[in-house]
PDB file of N, CA and C in Angstrom:
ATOM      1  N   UNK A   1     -12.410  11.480 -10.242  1.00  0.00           N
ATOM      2  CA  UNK A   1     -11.357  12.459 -10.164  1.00  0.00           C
ATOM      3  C   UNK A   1     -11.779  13.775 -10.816  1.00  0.00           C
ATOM      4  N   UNK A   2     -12.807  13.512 -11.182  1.00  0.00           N
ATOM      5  CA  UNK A   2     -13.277  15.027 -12.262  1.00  0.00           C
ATOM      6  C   UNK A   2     -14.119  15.865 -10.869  1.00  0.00           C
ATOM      7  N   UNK A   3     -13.827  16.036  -9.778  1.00  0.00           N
ATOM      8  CA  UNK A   3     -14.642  16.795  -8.625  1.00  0.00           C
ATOM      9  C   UNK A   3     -13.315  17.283  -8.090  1.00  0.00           C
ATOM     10  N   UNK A   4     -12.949  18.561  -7.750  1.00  0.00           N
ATOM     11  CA  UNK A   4     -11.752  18.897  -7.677  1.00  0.00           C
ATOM     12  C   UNK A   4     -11.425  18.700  -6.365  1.00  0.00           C
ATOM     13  N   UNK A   5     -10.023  18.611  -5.985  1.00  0.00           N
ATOM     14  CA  UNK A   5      -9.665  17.957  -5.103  1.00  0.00           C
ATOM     15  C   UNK A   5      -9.254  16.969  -4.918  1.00  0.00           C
ATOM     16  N   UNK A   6     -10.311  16.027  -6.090  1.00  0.00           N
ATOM     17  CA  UNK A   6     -10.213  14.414  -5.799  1.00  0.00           C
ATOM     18  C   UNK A   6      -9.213  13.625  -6.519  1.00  0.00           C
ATOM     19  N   UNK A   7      -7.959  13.121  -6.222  1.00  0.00           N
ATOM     20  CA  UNK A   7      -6.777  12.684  -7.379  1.00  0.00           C
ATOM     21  C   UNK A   7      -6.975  10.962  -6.745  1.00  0.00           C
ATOM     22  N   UNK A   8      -6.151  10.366  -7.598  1.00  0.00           N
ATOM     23  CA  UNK A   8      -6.113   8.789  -7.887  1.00  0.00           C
ATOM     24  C   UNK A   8      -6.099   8.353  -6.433  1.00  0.00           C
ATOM     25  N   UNK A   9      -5.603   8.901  -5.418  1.00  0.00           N
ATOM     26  CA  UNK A   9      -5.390   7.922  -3.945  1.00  0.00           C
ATOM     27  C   UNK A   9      -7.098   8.069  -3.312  1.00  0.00           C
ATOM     28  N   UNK A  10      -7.557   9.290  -3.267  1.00  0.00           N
ATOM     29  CA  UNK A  10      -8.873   9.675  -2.650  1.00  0.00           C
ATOM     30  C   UNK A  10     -10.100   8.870  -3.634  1.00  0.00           C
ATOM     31  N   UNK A  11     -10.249   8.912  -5.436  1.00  0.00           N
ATOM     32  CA  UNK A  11     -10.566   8.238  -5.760  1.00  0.00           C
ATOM     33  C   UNK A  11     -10.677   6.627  -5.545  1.00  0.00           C
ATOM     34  N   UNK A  12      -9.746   5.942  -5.519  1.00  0.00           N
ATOM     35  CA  UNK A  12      -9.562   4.522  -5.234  1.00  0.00           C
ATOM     36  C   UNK A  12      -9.713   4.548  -3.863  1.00  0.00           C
ATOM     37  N   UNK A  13     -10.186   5.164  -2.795  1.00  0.00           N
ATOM     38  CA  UNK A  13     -10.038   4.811  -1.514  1.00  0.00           C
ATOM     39  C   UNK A  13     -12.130   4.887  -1.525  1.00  0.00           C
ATOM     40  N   UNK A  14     -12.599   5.676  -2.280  1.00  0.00           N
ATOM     41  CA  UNK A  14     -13.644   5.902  -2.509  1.00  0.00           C
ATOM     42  C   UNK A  14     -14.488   4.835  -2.891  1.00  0.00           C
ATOM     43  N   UNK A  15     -13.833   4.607  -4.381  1.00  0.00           N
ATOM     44  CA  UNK A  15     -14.399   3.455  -5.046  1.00  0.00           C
ATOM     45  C   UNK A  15     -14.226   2.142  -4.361  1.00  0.00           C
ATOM     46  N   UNK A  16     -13.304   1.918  -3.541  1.00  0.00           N
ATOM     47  CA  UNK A  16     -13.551   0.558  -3.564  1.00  0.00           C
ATOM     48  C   UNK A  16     -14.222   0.240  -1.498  1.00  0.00           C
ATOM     49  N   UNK A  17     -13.657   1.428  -1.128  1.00  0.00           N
ATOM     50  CA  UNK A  17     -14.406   1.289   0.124  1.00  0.00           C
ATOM     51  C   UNK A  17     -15.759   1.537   0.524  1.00  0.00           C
ATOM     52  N   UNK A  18     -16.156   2.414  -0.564  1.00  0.00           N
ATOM     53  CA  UNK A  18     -17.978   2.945  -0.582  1.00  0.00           C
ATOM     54  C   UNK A  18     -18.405   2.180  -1.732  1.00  0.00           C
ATOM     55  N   UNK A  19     -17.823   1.504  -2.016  1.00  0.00           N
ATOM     56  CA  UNK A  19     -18.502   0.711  -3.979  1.00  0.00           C
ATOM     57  C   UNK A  19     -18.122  -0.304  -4.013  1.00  0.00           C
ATOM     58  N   UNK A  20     -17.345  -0.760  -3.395  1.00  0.00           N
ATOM     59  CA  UNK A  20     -16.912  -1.818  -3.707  1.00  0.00           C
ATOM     60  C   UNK A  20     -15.590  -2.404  -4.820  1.00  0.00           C
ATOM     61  N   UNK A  21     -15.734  -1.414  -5.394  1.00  0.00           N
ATOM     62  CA  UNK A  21     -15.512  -1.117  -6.605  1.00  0.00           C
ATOM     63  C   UNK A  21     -13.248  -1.049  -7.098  1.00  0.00           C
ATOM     64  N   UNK A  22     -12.882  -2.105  -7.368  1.00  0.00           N
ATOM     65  CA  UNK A  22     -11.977  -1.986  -7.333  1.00  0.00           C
ATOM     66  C   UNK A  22     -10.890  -1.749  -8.748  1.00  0.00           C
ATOM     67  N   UNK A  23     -10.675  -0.348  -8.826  1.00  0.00           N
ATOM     68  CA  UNK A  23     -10.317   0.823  -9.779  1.00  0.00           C
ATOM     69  C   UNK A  23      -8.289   0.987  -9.461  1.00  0.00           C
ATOM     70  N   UNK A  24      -8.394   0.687  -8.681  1.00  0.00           N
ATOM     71  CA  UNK A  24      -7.120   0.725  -8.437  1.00  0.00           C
ATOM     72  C   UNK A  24      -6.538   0.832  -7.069  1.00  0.00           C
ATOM     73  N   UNK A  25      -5.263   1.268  -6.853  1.00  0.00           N
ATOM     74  CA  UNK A  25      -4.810   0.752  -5.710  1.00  0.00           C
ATOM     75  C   UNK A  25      -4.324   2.422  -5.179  1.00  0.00           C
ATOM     76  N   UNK A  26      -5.034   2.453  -3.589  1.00  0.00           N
ATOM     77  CA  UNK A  26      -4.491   3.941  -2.807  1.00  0.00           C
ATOM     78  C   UNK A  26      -3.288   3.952  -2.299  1.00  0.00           C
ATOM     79  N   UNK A  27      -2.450   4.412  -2.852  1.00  0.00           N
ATOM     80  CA  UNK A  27      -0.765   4.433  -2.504  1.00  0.00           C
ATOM     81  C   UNK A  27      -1.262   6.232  -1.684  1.00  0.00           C
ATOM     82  N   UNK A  28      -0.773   5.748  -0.848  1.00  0.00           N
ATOM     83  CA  UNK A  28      -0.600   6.480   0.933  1.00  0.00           C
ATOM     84  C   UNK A  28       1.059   6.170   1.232  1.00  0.00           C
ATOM     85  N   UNK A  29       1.010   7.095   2.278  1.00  0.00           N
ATOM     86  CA  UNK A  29       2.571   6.717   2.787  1.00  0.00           C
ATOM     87  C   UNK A  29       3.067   5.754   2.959  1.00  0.00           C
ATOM     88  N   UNK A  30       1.634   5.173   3.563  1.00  0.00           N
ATOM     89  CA  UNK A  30       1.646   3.667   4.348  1.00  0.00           C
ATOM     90  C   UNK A  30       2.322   2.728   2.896  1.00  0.00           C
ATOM     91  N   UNK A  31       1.790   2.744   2.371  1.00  0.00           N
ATOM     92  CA  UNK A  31       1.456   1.531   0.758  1.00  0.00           C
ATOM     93  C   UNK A  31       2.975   2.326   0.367  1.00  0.00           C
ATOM     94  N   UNK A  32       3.129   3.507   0.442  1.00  0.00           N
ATOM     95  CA  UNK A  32       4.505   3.651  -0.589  1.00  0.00           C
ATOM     96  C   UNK A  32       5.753   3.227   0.097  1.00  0.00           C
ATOM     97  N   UNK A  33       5.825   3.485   1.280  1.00  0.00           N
ATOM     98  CA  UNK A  33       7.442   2.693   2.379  1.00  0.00           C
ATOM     99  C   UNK A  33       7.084   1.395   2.393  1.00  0.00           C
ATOM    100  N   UNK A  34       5.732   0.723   2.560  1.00  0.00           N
ATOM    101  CA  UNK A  34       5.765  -0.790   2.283  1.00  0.00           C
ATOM    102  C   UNK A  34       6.216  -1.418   1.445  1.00  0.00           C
ATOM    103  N   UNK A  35       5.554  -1.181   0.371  1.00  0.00           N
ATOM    104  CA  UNK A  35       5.655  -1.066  -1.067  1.00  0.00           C
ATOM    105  C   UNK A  35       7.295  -1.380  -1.149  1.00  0.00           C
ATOM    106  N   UNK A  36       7.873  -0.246  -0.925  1.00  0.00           N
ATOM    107  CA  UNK A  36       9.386  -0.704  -0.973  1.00  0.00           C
ATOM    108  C   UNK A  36      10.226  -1.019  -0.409  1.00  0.00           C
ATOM    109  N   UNK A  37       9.807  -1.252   1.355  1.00  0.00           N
ATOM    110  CA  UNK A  37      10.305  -2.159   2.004  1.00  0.00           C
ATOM    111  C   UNK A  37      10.812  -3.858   1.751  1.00  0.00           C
ATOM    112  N   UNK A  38       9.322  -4.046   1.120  1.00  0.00           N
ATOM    113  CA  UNK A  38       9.025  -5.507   1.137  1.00  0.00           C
ATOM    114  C   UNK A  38       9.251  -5.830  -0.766  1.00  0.00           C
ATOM    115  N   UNK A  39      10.016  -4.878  -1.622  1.00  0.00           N
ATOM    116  CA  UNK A  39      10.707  -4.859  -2.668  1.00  0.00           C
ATOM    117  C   UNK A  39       9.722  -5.174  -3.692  1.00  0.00           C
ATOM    118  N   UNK A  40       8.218  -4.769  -3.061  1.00  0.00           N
ATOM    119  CA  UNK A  40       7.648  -4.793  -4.345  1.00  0.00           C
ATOM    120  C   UNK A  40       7.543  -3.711  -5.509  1.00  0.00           C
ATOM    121  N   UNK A  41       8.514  -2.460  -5.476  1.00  0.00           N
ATOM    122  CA  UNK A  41       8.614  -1.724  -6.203  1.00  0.00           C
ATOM    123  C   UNK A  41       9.552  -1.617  -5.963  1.00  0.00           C
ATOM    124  N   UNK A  42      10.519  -0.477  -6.935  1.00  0.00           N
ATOM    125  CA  UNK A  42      11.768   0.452  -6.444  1.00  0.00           C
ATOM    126  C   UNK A  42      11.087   1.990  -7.212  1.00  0.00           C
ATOM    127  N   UNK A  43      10.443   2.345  -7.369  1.00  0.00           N
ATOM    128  CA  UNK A  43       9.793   3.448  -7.633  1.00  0.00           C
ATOM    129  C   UNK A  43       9.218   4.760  -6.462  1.00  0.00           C
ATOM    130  N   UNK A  44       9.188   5.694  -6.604  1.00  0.00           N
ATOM    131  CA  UNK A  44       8.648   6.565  -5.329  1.00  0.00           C
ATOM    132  C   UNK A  44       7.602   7.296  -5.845  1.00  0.00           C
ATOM    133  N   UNK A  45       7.519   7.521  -6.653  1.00  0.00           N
ATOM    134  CA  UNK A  45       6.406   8.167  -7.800  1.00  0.00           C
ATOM    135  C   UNK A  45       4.903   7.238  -7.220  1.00  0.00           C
ATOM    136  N   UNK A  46       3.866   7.737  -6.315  1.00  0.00           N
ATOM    137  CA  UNK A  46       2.682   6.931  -6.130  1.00  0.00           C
ATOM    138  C   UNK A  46       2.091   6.113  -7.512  1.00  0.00           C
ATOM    139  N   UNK A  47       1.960   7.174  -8.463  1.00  0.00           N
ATOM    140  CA  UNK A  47       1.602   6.671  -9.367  1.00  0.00           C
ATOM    141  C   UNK A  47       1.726   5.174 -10.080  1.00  0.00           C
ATOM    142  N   UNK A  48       3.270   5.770 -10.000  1.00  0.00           N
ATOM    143  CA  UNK A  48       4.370   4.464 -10.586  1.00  0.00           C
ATOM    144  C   UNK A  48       4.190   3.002  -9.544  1.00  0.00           C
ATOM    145  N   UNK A  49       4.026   3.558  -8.811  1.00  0.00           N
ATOM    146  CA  UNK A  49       4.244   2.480  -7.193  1.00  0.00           C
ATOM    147  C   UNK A  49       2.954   1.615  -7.609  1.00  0.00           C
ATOM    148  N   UNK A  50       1.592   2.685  -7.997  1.00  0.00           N
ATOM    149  CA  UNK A  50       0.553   1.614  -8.046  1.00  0.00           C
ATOM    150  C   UNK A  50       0.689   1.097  -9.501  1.00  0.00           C
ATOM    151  N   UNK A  51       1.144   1.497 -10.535  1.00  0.00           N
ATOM    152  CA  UNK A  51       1.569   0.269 -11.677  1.00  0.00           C
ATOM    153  C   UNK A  51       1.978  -0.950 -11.434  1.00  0.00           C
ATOM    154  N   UNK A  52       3.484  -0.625 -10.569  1.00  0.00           N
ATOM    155  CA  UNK A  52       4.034  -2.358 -10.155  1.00  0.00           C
ATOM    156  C   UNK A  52       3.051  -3.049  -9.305  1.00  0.00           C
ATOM    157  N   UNK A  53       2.053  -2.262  -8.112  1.00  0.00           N
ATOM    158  CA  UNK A  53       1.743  -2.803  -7.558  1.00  0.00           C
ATOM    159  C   UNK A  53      -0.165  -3.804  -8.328  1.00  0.00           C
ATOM    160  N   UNK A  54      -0.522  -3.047  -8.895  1.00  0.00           N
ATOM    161  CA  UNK A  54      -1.544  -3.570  -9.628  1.00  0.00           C
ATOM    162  C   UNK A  54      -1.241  -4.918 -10.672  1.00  0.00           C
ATOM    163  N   UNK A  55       0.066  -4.816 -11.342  1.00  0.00           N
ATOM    164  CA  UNK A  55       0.788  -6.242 -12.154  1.00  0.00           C
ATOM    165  C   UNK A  55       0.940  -7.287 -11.577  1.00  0.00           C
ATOM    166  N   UNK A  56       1.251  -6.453  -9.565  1.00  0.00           N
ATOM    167  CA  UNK A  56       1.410  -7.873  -9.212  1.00  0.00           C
ATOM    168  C   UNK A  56       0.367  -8.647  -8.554  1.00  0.00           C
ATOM    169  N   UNK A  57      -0.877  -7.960  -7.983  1.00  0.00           N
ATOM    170  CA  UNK A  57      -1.613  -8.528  -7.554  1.00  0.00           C
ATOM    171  C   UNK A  57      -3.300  -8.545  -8.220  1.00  0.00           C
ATOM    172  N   UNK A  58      -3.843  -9.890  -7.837  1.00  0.00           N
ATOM    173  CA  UNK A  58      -5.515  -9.671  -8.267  1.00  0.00           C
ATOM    174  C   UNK A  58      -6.046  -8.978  -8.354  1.00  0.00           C
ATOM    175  N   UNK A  59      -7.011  -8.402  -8.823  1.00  0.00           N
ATOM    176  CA  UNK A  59      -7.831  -6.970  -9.049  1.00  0.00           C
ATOM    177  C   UNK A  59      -8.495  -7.002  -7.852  1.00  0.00           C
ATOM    178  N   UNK A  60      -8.978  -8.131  -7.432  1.00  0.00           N
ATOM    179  CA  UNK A  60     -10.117  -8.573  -6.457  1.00  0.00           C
ATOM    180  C   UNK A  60      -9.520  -7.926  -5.033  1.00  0.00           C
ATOM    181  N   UNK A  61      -7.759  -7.843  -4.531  1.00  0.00           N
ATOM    182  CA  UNK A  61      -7.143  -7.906  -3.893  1.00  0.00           C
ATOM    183  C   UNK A  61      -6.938  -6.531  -3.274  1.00  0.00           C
ATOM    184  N   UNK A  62      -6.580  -5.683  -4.143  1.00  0.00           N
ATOM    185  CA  UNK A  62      -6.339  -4.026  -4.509  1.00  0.00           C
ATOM    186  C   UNK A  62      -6.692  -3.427  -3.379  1.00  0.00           C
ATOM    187  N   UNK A  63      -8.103  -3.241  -2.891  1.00  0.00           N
ATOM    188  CA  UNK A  63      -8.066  -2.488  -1.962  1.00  0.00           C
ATOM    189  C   UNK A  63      -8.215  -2.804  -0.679  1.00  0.00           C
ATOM    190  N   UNK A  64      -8.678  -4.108  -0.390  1.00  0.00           N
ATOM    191  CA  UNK A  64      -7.898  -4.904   0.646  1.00  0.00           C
ATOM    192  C   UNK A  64      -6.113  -4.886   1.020  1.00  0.00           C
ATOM    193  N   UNK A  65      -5.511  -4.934   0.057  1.00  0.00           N
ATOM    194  CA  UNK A  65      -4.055  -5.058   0.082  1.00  0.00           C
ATOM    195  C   UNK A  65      -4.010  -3.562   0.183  1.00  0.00           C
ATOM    196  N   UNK A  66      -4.721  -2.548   0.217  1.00  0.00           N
ATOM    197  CA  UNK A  66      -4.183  -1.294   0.386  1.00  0.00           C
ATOM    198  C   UNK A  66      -4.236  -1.094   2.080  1.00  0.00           C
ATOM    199  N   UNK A  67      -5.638  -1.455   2.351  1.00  0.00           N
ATOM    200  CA  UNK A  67      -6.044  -1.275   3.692  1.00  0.00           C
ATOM    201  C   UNK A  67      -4.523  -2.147   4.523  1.00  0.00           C
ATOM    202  N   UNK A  68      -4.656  -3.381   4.237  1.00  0.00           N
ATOM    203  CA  UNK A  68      -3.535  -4.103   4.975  1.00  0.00           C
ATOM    204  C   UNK A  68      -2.381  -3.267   5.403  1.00  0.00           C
ATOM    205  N   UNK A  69      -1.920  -3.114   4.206  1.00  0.00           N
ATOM    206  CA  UNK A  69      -0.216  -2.211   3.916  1.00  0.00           C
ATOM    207  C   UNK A  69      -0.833  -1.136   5.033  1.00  0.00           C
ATOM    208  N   UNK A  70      -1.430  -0.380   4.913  1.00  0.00           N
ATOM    209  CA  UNK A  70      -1.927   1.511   5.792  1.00  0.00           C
ATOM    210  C   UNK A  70      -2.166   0.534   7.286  1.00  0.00           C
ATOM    211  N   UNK A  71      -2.704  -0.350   7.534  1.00  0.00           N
ATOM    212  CA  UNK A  71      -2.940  -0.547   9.172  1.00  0.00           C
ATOM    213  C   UNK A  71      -1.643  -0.954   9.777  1.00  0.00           C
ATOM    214  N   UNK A  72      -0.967  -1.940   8.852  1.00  0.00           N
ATOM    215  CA  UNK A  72       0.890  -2.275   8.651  1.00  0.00           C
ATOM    216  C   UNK A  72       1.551  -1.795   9.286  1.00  0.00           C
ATOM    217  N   UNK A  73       1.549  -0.248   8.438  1.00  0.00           N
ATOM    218  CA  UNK A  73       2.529   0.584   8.242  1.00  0.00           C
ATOM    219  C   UNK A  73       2.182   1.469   9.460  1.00  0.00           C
ATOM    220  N   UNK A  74       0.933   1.474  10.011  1.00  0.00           N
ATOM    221  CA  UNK A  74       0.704   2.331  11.271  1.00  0.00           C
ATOM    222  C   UNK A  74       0.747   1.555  12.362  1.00  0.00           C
ATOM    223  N   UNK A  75       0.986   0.448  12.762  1.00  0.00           N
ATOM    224  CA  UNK A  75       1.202  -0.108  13.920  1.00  0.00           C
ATOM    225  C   UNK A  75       2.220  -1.182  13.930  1.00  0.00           C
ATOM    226  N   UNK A  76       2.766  -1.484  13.105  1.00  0.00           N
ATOM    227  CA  UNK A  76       4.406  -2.093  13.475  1.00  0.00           C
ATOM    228  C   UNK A  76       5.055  -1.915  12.675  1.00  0.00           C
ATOM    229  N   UNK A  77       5.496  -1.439  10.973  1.00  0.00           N
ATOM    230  CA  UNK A  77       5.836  -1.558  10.138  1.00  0.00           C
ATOM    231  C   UNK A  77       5.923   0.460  10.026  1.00  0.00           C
ATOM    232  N   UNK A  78       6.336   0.888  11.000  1.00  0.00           N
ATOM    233  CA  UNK A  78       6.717   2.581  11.157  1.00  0.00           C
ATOM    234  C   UNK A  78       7.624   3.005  10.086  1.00  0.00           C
ATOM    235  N   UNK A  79       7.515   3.836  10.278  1.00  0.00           N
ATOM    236  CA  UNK A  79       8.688   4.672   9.511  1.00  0.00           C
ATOM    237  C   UNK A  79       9.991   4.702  10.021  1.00  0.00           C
ATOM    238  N   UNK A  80       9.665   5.507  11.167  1.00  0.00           N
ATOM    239  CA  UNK A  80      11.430   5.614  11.748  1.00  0.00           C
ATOM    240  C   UNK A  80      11.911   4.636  12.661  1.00  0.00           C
ATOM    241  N   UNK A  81      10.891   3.353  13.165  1.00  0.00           N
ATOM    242  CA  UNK A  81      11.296   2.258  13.801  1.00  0.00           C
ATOM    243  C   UNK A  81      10.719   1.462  13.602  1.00  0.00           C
ATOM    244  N   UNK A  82      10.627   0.365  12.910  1.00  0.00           N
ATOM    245  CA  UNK A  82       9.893  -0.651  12.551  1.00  0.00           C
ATOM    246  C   UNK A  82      10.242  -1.668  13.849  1.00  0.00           C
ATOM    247  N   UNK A  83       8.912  -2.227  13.936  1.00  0.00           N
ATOM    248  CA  UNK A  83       8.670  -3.546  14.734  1.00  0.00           C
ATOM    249  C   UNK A  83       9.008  -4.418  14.910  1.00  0.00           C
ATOM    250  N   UNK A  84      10.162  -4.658  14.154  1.00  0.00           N
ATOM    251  CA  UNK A  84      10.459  -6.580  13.189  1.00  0.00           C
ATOM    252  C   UNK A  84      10.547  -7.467  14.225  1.00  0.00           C
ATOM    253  N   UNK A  85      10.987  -7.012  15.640  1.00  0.00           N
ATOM    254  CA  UNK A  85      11.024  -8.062  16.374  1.00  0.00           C
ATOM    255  C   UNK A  85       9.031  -8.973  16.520  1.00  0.00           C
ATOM    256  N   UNK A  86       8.539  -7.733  16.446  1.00  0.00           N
ATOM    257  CA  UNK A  86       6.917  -8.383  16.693  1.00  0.00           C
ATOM    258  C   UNK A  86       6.279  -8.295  15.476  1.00  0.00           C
ATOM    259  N   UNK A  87       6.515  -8.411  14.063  1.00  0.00           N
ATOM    260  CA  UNK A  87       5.886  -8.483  13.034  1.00  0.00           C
ATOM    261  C   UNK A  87       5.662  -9.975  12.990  1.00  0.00           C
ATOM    262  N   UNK A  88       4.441  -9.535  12.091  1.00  0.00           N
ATOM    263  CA  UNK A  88       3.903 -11.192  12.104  1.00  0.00           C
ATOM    264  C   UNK A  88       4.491 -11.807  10.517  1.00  0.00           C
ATOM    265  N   UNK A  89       5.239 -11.101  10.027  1.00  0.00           N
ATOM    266  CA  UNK A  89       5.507 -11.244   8.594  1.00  0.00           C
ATOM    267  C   UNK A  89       6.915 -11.154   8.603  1.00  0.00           C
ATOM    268  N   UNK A  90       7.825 -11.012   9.215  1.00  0.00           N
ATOM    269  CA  UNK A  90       9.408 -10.433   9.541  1.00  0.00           C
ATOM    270  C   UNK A  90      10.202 -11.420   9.002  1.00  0.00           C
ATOM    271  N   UNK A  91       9.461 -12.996   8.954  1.00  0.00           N
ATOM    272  CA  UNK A  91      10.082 -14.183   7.900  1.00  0.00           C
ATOM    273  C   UNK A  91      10.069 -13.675   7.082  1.00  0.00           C
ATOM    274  N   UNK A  92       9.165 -13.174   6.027  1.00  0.00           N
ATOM    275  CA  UNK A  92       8.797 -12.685   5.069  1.00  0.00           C
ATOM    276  C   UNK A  92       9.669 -11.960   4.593  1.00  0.00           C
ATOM    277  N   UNK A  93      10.379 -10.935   4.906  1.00  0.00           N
ATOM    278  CA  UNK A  93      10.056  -9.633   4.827  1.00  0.00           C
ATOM    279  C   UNK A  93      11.776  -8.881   4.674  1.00  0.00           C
ATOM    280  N   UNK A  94      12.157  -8.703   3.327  1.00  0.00           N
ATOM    281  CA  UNK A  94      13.579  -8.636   3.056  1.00  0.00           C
ATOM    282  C   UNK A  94      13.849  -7.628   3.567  1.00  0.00           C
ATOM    283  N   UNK A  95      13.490  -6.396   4.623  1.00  0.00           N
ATOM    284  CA  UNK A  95      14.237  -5.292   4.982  1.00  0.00           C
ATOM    285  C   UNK A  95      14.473  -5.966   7.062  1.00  0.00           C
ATOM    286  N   UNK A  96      13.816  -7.129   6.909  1.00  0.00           N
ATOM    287  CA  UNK A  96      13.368  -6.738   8.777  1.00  0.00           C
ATOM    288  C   UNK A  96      14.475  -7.004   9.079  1.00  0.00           C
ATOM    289  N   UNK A  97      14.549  -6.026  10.290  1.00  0.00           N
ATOM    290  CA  UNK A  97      16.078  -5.512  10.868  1.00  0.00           C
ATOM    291  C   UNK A  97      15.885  -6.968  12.467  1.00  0.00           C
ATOM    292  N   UNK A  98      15.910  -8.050  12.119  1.00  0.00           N
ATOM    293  CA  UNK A  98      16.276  -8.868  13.388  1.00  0.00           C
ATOM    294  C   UNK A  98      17.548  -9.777  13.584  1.00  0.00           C
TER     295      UNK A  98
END
């Protein structure tokens, strides 16, 4: 983060996709409406979002579970219309509208 420009989401998308390296979690749009869709936060603050979200999951997990949430959130899990009839998680999933 000390190269300007670069803040905590671009960092962690860095580190753990070019390094391996898992530093923390990239809260994107995608990760932040998930995030509180599926009630793993009530926070909107990215920052804050990746606190709850780092407590709750493996370190190992982080940026895998980021990628997941961002491909999610861009092909059935939308913003202004979610999928729920074709989500593969909609059991799951305390907001799905079915």
């Amino acid at each position: 983060m000390a190269l300007p420009g670069v803040g905590p989401k671009t960092a962690n998308v860095v580190l753990g996709n070019a390094f391996g390296r898992n530093e923390g979690i990239a809260v994107d749009t995608h990760v932040q409406r998930l995030s509180r869709r599926f009630f793993l936060t009530e926070e909107e603050d990215p920052e804050k979002i990746e606190r709850d979200l780092v407590a709750l999951l493996p370190r190992e997990e982080w940026t895998r579970f980021a990628l997941l949430l961002q491909d999610h959130g861009r092909k059935t899990c939308k913003a202004r219309k979610p999928e729920c009839a074709v989500c593969p998680v909609a059991d799951l999933c305390p907001s799905a509208e079915i």
